[in-house]
N, C-alpha and C. Protein backbone atom coordinates (compact mmCIF):
# COMPACT_ATOMS: atom_id res chain seq x y z
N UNK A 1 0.82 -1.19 0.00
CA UNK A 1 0.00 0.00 0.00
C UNK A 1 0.86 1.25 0.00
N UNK A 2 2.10 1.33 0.74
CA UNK A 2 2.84 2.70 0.56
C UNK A 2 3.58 2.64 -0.52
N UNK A 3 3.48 1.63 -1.60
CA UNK A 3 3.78 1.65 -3.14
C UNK A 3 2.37 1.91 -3.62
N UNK A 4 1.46 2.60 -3.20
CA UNK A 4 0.38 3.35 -3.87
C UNK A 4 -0.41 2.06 -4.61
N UNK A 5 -0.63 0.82 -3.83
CA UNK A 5 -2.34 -0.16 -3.96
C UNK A 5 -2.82 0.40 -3.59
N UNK A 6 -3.98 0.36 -4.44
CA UNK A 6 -5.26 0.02 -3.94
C UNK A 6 -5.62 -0.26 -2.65
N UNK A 7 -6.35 0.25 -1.77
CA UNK A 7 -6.94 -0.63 -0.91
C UNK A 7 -7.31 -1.91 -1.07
N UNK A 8 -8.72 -1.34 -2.08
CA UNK A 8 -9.60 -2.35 -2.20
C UNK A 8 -8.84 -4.02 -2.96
N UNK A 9 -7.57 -3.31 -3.75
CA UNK A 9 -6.66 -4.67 -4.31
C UNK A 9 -5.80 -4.98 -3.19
N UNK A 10 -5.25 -4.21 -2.57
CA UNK A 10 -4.03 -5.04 -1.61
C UNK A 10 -4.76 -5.85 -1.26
N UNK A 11 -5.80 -5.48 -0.46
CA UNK A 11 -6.48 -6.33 0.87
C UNK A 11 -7.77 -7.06 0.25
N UNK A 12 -7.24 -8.26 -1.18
CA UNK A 12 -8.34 -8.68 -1.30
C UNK A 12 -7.67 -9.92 -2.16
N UNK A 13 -8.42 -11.33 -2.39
CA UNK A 13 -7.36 -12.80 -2.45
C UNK A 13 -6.96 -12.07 -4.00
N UNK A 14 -5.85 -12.69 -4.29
CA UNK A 14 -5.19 -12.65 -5.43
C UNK A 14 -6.41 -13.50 -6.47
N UNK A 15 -5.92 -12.71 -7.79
CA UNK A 15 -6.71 -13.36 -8.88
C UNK A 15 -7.01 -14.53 -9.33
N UNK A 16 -6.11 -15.37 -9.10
CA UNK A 16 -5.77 -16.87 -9.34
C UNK A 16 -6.21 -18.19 -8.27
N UNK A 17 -6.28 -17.13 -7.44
CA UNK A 17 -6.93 -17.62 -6.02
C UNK A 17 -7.79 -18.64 -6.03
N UNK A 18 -8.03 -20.27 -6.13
CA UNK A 18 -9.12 -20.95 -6.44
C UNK A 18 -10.26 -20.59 -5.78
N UNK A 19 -11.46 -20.68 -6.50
CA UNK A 19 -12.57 -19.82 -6.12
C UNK A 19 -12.95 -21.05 -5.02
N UNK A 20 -13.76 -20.36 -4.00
CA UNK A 20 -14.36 -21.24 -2.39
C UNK A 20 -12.96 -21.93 -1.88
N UNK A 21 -11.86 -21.26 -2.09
CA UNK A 21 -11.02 -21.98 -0.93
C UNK A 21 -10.47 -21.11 -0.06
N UNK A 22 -11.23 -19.79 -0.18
CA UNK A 22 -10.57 -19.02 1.43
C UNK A 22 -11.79 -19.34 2.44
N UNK A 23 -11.81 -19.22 3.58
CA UNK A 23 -12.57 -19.76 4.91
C UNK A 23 -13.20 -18.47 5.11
N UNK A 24 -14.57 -18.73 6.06
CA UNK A 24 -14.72 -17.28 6.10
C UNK A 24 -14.11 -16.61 7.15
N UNK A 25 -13.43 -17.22 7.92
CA UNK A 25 -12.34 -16.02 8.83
C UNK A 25 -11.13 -14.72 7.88
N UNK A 26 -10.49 -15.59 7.07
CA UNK A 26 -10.05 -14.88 6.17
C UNK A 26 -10.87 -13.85 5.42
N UNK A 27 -12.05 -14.24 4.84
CA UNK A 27 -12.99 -13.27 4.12
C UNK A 27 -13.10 -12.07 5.24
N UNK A 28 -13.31 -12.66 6.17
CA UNK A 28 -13.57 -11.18 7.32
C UNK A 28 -12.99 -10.40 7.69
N UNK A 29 -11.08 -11.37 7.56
CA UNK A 29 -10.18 -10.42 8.06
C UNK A 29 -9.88 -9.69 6.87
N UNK A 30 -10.08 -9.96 5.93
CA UNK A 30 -10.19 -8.96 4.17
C UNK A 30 -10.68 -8.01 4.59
N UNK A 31 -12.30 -8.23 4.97
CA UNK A 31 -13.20 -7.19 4.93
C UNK A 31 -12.67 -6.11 5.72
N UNK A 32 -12.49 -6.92 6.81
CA UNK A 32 -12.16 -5.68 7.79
C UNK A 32 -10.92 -4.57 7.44
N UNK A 33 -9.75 -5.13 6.73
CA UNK A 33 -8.58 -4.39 6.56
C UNK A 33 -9.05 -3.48 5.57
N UNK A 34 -9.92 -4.03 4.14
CA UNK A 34 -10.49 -3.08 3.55
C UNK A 34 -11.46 -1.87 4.12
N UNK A 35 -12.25 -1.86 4.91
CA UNK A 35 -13.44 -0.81 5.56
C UNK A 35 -12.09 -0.17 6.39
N UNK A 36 -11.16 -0.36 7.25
CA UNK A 36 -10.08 0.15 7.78
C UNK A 36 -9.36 1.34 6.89
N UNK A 37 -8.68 0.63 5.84
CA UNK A 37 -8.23 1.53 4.54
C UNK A 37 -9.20 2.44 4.53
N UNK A 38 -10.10 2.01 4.13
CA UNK A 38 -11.10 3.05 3.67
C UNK A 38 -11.76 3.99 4.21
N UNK A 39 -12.16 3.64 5.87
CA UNK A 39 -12.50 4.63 6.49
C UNK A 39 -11.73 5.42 7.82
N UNK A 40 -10.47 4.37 7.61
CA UNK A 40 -9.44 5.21 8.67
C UNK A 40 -9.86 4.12 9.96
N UNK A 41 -10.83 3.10 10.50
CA UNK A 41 -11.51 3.33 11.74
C UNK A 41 -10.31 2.09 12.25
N UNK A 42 -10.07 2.13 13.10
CA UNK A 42 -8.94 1.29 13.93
C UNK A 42 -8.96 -0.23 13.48
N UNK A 43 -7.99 -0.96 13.21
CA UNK A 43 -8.33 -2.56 12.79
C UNK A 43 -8.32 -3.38 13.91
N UNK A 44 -7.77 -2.71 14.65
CA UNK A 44 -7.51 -4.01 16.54
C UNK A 44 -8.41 -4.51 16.55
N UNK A 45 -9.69 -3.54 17.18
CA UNK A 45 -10.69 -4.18 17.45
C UNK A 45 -11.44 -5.01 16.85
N UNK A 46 -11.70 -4.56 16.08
CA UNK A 46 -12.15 -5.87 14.52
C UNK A 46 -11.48 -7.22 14.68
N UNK A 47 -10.11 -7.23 14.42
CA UNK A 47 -9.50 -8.68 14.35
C UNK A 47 -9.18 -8.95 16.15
N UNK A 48 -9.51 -8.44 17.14
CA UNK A 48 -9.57 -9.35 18.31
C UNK A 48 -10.89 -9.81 18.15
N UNK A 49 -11.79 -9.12 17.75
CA UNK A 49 -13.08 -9.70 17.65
C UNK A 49 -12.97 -10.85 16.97
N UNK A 50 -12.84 -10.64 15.59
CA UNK A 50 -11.99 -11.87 15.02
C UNK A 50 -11.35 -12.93 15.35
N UNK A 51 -10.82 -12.94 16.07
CA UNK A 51 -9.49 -13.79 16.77
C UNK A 51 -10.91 -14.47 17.37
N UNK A 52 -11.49 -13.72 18.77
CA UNK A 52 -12.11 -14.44 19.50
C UNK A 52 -13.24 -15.54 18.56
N UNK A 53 -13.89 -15.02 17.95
CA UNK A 53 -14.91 -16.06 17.04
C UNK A 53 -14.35 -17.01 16.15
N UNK A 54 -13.16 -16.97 15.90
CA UNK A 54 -12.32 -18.15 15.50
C UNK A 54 -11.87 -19.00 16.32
N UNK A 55 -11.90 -18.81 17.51
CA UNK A 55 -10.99 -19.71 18.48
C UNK A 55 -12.72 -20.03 18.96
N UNK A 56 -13.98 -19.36 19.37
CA UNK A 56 -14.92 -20.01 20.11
C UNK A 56 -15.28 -21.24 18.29
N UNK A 57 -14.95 -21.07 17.53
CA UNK A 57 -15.78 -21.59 16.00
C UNK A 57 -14.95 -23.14 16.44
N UNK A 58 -13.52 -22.79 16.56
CA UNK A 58 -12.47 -23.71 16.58
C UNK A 58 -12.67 -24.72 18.09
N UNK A 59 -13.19 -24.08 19.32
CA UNK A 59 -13.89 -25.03 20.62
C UNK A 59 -15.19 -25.86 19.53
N UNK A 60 -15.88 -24.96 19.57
CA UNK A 60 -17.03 -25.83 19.01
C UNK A 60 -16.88 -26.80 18.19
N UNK A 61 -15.93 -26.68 17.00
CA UNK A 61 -16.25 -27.86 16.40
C UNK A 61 -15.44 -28.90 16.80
N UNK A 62 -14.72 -28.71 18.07
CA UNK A 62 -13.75 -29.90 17.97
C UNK A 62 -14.70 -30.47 19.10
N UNK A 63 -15.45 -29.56 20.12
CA UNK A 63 -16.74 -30.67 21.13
C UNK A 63 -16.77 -31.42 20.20
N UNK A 64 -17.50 -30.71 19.08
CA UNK A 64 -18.63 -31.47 18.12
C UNK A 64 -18.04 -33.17 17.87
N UNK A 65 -16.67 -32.70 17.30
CA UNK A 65 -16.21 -34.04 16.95
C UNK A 65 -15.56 -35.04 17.75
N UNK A 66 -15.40 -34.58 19.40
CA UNK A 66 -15.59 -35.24 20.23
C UNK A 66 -16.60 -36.33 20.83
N UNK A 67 -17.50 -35.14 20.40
CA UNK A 67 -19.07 -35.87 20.97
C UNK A 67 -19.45 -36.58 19.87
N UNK A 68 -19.11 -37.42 18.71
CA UNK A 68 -19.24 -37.81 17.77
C UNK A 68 -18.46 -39.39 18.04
N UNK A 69 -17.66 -38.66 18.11
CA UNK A 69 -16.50 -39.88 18.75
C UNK A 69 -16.38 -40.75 20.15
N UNK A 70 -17.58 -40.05 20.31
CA UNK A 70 -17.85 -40.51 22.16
C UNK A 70 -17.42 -40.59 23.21
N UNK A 71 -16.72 -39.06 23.15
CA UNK A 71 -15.85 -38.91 24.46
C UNK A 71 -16.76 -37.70 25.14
């Protein structure tokens, strides 16, 4: 970006990128760096938010596949 990108291109998957193989944590942390660029508003908070709903996504599904497995 201080070689004068784009926002909206730095902070978005490369072209070649196979289509449906980013997760949506990644899509979010895109989003967020883009609306950041764009409106100045702080990124911390966004990606701790982030952080946290990935790690509660990442408990849950491993119960899940616990309790599957019958422990």
């Amino acid at each position: 970006m201080a070689l004068g990108a784009d926002p909206s291109v730095a902070w978005s998957l490369p072209p070649d990128w196979p289509p449906g193989s980013a997760d949506a944590h990644l899509d979010a942390l895109l989003r967020l760096a883009r609306r950041s660029a764009s409106s100045g508003a702080a990124l911390a908070d966004g990606v701790a938010a982030l952080a946290a709903q990935s790690r509660h996504d990442a408990t849950h599904t491993a119960t899940a596949a616990a309790q599957r497995a019958g422990y």
